[in-house]
N, C-alpha and C. Protein backbone atom coordinates (compact mmCIF):
# COMPACT_ATOMS: atom_id res chain seq x y z
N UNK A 1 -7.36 57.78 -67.60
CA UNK A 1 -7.41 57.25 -66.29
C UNK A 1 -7.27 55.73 -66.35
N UNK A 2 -6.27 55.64 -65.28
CA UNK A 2 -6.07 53.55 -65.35
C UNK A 2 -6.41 53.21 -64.19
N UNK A 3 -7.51 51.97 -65.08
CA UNK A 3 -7.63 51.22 -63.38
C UNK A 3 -6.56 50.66 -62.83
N UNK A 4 -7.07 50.10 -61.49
CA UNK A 4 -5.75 49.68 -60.48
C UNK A 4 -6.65 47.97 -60.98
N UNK A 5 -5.29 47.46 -60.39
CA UNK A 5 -5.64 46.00 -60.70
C UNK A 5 -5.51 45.54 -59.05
N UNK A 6 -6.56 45.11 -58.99
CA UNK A 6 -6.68 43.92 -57.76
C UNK A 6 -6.12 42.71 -57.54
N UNK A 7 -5.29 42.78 -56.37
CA UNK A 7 -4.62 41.83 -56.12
C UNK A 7 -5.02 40.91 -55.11
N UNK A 8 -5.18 39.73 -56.02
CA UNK A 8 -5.48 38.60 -54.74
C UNK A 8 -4.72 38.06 -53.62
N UNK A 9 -5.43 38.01 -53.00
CA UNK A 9 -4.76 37.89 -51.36
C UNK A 9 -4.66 36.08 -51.97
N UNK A 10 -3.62 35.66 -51.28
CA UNK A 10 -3.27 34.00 -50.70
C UNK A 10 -4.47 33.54 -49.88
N UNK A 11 -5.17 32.68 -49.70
CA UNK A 11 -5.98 32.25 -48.58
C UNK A 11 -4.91 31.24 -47.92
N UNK A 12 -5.23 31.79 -46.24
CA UNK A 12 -4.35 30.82 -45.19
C UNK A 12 -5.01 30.49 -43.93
N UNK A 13 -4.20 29.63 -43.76
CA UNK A 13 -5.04 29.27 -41.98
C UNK A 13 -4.45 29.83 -41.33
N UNK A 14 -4.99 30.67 -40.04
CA UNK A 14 -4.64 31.51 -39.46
C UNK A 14 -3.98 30.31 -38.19
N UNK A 15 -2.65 30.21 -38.23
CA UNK A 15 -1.88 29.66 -36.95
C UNK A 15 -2.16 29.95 -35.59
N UNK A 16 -2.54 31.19 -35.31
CA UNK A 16 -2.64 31.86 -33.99
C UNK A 16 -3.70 30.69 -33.24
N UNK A 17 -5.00 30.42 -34.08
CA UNK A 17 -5.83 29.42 -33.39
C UNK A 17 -5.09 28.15 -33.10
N UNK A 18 -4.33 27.34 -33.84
CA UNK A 18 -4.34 26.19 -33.83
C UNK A 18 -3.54 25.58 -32.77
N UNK A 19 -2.65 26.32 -31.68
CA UNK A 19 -2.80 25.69 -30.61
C UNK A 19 -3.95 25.46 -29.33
N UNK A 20 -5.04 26.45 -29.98
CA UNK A 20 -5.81 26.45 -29.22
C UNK A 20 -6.85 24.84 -29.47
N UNK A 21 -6.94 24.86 -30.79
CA UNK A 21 -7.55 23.89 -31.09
C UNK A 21 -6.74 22.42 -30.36
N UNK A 22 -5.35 22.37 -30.69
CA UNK A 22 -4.46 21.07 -30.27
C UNK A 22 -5.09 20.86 -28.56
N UNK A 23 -5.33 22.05 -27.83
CA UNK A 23 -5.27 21.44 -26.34
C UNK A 23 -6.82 21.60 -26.19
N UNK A 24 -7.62 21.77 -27.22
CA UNK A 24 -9.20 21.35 -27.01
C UNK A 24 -9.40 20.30 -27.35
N UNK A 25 -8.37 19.88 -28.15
CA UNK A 25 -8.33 18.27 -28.66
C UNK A 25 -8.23 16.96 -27.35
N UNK A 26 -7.10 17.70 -27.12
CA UNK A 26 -6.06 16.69 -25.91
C UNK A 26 -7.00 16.61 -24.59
N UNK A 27 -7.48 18.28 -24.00
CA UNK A 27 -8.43 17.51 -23.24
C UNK A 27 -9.89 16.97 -23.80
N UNK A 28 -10.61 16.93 -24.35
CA UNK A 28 -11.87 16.17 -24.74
C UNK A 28 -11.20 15.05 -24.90
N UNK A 29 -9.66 14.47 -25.01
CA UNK A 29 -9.29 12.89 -25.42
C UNK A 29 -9.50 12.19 -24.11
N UNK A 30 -8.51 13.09 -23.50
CA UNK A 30 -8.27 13.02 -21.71
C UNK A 30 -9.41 12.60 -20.93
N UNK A 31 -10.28 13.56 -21.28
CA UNK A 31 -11.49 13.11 -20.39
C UNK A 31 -12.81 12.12 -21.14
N UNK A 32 -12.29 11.48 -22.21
CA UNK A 32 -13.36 10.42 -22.70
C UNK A 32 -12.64 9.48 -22.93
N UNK A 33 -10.98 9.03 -22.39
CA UNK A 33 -10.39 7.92 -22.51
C UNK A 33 -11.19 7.23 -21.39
N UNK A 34 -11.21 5.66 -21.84
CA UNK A 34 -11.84 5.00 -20.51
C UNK A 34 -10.56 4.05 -20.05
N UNK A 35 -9.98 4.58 -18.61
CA UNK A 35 -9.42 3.55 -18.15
C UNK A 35 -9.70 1.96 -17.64
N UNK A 36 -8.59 1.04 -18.04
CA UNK A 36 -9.02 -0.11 -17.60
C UNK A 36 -9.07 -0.34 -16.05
N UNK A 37 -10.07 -0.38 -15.66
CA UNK A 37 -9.72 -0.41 -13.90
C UNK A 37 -10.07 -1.50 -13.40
N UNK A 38 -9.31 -1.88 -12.42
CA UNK A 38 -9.87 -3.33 -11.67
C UNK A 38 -10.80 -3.56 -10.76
N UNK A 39 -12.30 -4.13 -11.76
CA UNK A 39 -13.25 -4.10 -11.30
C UNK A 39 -13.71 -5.47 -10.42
N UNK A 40 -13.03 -5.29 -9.67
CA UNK A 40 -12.94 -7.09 -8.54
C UNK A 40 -14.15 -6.57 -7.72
N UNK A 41 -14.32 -7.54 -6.86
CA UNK A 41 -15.02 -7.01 -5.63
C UNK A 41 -14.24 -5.96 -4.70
N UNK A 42 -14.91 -4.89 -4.00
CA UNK A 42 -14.66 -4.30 -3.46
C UNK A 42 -13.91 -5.02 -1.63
N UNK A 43 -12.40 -4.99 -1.46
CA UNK A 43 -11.66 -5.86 -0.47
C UNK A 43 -10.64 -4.60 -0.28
N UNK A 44 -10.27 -4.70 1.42
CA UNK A 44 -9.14 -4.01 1.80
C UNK A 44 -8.26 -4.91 2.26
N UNK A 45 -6.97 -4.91 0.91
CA UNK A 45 -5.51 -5.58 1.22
C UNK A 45 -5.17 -5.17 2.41
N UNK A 46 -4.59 -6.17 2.73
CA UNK A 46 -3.55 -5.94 4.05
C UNK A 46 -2.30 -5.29 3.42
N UNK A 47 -1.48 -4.51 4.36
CA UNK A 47 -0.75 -3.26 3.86
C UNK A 47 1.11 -4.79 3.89
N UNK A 48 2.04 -3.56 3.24
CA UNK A 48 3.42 -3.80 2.91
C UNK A 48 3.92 -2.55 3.13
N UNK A 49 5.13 -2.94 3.59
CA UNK A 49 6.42 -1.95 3.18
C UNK A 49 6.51 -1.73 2.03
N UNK A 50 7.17 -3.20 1.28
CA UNK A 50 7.83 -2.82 -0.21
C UNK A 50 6.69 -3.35 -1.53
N UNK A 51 5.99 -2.92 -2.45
CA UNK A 51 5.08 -3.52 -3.21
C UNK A 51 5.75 -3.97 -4.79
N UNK A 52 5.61 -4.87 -5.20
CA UNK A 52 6.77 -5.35 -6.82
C UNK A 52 5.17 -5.40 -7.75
N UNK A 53 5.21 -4.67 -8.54
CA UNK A 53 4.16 -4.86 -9.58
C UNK A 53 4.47 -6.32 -10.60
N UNK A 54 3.11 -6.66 -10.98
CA UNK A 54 3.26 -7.58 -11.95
C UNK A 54 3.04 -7.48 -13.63
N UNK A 55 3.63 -7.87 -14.14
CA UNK A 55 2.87 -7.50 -15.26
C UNK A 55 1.37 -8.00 -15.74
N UNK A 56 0.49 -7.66 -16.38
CA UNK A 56 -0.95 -7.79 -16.84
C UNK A 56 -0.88 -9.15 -17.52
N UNK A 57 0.25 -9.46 -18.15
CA UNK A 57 -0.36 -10.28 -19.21
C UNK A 57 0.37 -11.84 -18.52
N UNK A 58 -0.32 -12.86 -18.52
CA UNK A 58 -0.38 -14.02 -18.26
C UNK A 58 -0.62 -14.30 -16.56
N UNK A 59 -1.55 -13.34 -16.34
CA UNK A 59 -2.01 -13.40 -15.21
C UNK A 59 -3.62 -13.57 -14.67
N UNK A 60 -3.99 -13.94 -13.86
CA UNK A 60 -5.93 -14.31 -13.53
C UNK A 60 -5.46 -13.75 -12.16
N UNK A 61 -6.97 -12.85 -11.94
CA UNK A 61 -6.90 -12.43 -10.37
C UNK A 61 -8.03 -13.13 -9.66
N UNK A 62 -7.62 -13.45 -8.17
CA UNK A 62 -8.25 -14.43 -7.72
C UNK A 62 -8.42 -13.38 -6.28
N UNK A 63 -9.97 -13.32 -5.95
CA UNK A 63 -10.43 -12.58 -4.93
C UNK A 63 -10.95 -13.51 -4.14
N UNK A 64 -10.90 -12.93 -2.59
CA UNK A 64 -11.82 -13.55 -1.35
C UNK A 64 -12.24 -12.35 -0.86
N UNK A 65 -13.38 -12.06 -0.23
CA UNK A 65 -14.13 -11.32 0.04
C UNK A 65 -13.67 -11.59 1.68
N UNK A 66 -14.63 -10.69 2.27
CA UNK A 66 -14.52 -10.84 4.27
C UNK A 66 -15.34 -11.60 4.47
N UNK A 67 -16.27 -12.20 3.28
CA UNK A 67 -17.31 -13.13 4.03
C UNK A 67 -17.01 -14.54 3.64
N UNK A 68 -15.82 -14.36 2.71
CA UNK A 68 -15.33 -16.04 2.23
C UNK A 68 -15.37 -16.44 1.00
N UNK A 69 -16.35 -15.08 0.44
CA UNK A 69 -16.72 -15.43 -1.48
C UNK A 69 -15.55 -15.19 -2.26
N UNK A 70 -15.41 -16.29 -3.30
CA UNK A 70 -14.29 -16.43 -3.53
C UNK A 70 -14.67 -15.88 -5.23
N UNK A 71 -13.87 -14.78 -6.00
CA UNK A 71 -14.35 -14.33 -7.41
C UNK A 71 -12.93 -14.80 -8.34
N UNK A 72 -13.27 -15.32 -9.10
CA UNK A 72 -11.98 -15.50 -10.01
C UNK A 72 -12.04 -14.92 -11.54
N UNK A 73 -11.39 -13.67 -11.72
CA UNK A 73 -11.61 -12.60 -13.19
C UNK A 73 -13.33 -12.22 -13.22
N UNK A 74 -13.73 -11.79 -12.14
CA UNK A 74 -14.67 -11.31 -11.94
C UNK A 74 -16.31 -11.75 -12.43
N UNK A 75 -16.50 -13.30 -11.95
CA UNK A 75 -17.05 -14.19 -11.82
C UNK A 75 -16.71 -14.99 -10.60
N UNK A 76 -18.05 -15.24 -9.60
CA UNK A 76 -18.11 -15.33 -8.43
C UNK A 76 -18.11 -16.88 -8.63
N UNK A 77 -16.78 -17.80 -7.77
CA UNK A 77 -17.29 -19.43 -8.03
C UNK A 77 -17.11 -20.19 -6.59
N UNK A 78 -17.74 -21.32 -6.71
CA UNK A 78 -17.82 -22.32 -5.68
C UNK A 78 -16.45 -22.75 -5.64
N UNK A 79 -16.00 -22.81 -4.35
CA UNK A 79 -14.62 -23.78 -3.98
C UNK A 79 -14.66 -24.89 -4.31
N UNK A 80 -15.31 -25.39 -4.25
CA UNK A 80 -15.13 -26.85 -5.22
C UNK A 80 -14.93 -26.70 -6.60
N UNK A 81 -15.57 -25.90 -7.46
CA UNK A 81 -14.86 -25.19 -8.32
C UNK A 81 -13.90 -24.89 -8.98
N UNK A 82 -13.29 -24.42 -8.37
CA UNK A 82 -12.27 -24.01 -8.13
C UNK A 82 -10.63 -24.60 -8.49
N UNK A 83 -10.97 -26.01 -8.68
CA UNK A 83 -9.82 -26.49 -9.32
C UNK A 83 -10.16 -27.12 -10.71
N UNK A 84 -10.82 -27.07 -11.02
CA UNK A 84 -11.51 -27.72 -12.42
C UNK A 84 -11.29 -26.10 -12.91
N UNK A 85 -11.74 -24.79 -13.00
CA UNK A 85 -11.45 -23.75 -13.44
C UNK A 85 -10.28 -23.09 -13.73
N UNK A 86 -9.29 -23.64 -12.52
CA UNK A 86 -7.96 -23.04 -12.80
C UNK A 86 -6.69 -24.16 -13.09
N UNK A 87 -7.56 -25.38 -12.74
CA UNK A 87 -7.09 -26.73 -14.06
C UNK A 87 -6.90 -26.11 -15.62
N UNK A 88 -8.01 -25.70 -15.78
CA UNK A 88 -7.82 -25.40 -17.16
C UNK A 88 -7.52 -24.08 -17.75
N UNK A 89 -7.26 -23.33 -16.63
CA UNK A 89 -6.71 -22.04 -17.30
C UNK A 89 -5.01 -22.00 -17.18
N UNK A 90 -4.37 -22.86 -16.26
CA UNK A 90 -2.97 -23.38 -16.25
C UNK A 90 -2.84 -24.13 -17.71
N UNK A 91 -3.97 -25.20 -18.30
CA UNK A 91 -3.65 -25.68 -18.90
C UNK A 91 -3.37 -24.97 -20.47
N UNK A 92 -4.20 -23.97 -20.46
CA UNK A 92 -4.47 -22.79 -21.50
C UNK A 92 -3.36 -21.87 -21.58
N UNK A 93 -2.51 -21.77 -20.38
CA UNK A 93 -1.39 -20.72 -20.10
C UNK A 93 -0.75 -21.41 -19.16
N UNK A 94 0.44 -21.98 -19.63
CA UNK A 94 1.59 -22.82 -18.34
C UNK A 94 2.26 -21.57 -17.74
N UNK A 95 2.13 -20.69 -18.49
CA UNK A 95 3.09 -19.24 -17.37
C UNK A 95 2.04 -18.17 -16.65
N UNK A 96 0.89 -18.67 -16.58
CA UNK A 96 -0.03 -18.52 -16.00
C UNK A 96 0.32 -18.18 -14.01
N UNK A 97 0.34 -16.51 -14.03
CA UNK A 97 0.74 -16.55 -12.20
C UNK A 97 -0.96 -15.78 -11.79
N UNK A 98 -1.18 -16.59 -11.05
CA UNK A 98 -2.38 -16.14 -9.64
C UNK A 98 -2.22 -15.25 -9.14
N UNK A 99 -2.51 -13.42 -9.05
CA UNK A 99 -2.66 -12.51 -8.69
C UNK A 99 -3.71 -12.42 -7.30
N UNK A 100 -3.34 -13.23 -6.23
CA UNK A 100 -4.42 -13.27 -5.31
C UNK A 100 -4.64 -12.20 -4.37
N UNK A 101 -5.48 -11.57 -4.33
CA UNK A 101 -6.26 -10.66 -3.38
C UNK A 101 -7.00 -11.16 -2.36
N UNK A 102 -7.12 -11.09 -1.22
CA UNK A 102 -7.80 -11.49 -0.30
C UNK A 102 -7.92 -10.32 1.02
N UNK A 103 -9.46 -10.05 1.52
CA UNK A 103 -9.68 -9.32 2.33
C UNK A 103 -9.14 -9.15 3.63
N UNK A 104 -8.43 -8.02 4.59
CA UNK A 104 -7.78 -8.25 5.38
C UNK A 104 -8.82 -8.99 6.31
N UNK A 105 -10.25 -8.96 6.21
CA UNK A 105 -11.01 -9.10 7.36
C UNK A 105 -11.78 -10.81 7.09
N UNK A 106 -10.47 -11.44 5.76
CA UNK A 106 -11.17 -12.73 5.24
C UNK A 106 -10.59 -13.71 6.33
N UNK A 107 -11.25 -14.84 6.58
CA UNK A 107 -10.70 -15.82 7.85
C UNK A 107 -9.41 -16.61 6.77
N UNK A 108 -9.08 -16.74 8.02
CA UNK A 108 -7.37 -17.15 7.24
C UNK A 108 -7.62 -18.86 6.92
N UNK A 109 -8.61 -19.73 7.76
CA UNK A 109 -9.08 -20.49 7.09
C UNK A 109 -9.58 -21.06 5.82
N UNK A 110 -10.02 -19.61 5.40
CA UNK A 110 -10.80 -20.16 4.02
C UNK A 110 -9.78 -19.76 2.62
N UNK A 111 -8.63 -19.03 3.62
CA UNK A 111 -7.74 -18.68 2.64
C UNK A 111 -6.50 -20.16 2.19
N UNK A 112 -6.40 -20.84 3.39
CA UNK A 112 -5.88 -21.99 3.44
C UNK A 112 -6.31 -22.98 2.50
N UNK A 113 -7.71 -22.79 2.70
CA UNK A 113 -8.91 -23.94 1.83
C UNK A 113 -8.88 -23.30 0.30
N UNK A 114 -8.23 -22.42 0.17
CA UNK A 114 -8.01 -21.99 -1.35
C UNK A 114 -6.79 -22.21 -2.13
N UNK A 115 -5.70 -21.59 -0.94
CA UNK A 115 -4.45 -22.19 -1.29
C UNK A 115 -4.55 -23.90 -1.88
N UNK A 116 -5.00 -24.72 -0.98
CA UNK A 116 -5.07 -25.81 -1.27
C UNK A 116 -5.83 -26.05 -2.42
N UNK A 117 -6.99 -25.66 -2.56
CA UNK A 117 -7.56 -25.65 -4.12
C UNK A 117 -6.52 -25.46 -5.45
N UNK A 118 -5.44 -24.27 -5.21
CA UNK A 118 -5.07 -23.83 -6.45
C UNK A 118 -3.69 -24.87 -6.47
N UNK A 119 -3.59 -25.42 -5.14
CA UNK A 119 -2.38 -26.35 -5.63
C UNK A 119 -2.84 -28.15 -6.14
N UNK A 120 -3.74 -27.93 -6.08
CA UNK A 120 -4.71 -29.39 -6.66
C UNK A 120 -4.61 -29.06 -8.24
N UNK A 121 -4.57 -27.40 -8.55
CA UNK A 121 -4.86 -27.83 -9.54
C UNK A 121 -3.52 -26.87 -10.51
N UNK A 122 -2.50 -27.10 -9.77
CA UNK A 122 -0.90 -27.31 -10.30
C UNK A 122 -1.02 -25.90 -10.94
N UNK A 123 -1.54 -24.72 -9.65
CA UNK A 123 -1.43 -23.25 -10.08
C UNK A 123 -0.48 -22.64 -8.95
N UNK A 124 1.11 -23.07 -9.36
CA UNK A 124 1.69 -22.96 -8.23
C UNK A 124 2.76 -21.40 -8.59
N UNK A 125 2.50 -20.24 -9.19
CA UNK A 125 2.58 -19.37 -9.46
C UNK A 125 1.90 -17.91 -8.83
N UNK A 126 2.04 -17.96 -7.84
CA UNK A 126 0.78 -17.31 -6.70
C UNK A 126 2.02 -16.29 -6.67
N UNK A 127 1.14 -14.45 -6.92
CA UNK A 127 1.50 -13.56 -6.25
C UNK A 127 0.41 -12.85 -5.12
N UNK A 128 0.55 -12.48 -3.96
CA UNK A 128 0.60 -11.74 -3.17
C UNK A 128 -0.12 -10.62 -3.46
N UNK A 129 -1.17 -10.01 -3.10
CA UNK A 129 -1.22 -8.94 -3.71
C UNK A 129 -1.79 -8.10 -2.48
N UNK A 130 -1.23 -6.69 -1.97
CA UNK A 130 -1.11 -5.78 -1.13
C UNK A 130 -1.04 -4.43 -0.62
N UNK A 131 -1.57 -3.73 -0.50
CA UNK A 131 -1.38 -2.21 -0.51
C UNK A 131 0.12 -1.53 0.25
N UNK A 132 0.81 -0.81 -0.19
CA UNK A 132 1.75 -0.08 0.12
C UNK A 132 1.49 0.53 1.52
N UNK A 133 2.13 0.54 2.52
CA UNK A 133 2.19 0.51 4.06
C UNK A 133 2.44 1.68 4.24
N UNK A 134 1.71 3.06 4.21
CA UNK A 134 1.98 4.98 4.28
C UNK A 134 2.19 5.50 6.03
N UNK A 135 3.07 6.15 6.25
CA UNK A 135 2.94 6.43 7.08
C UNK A 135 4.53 6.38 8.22
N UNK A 136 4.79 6.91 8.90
CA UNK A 136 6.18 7.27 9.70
C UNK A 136 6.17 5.87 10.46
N UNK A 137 6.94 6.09 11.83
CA UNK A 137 7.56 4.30 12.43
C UNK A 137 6.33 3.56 12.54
């Protein structure tokens, strides 16, 4: 009588799982990526037809609130301020453009009194910044 000889199996990874694993991956990435979001003060732009994005980089955002508070990169400053700060962030970045936000419900006065601030201090690169205008005629 002869024994039988035992044959070893290959050890393998079983494929069938591993797309399961790939999209347990993708969402746990999905939902623990942290987006960068723009944490300004809370302001409702006045609306546009057409909106032109800017790019991120060589830009400072400059907020007015409805009550007149003026935040620049999310630090709240005095208008007087105000040109000594962006004196030297022009001077730090000459292609430096002003991303200005301002509340529809901000007095157009104090928006004037800012304009004039940022041109004291030779930040003459000012975009606009506005919500997209939804809706039929």
């Amino acid at each position: 009588m002869q024994l039988q000889k035992k044959t070893k199996s290959k050890p393998e990874i079983p494929a069938a799982s591993m797309s399961d694993i790939a999209f347990l991956l993708l969402i746990f990435f999905m939902t623990t990526t942290v987006f960068n979001v723009d944490r300004g003060p809370q302001i409702k732009l006045p609306s546009a037809e057409k909106v032109e994005k800017t790019k991120r980089k060589d830009t400072i955002a400059l907020y007015v609130d409805r009550n007149g508070n003026i935040n620049v990169d999310g630090r709240y400053v005095a208008l007087e301020l105000l040109p000594d700060i962006m004196t030297e962030e022009v001077a730090a970045n000459p292609n430096l453009t002003v991303i200005f936000k301002a509340d529809r419900g901000a007095e157009y006065g104090r928006l004037m009194e800012v304009f004039q601030q940022l041109q004291k201090s030779r930040a003459y690169k000012i975009s606009l910044s506005t919500e997209l205008e939804t809706g039929g005629l």
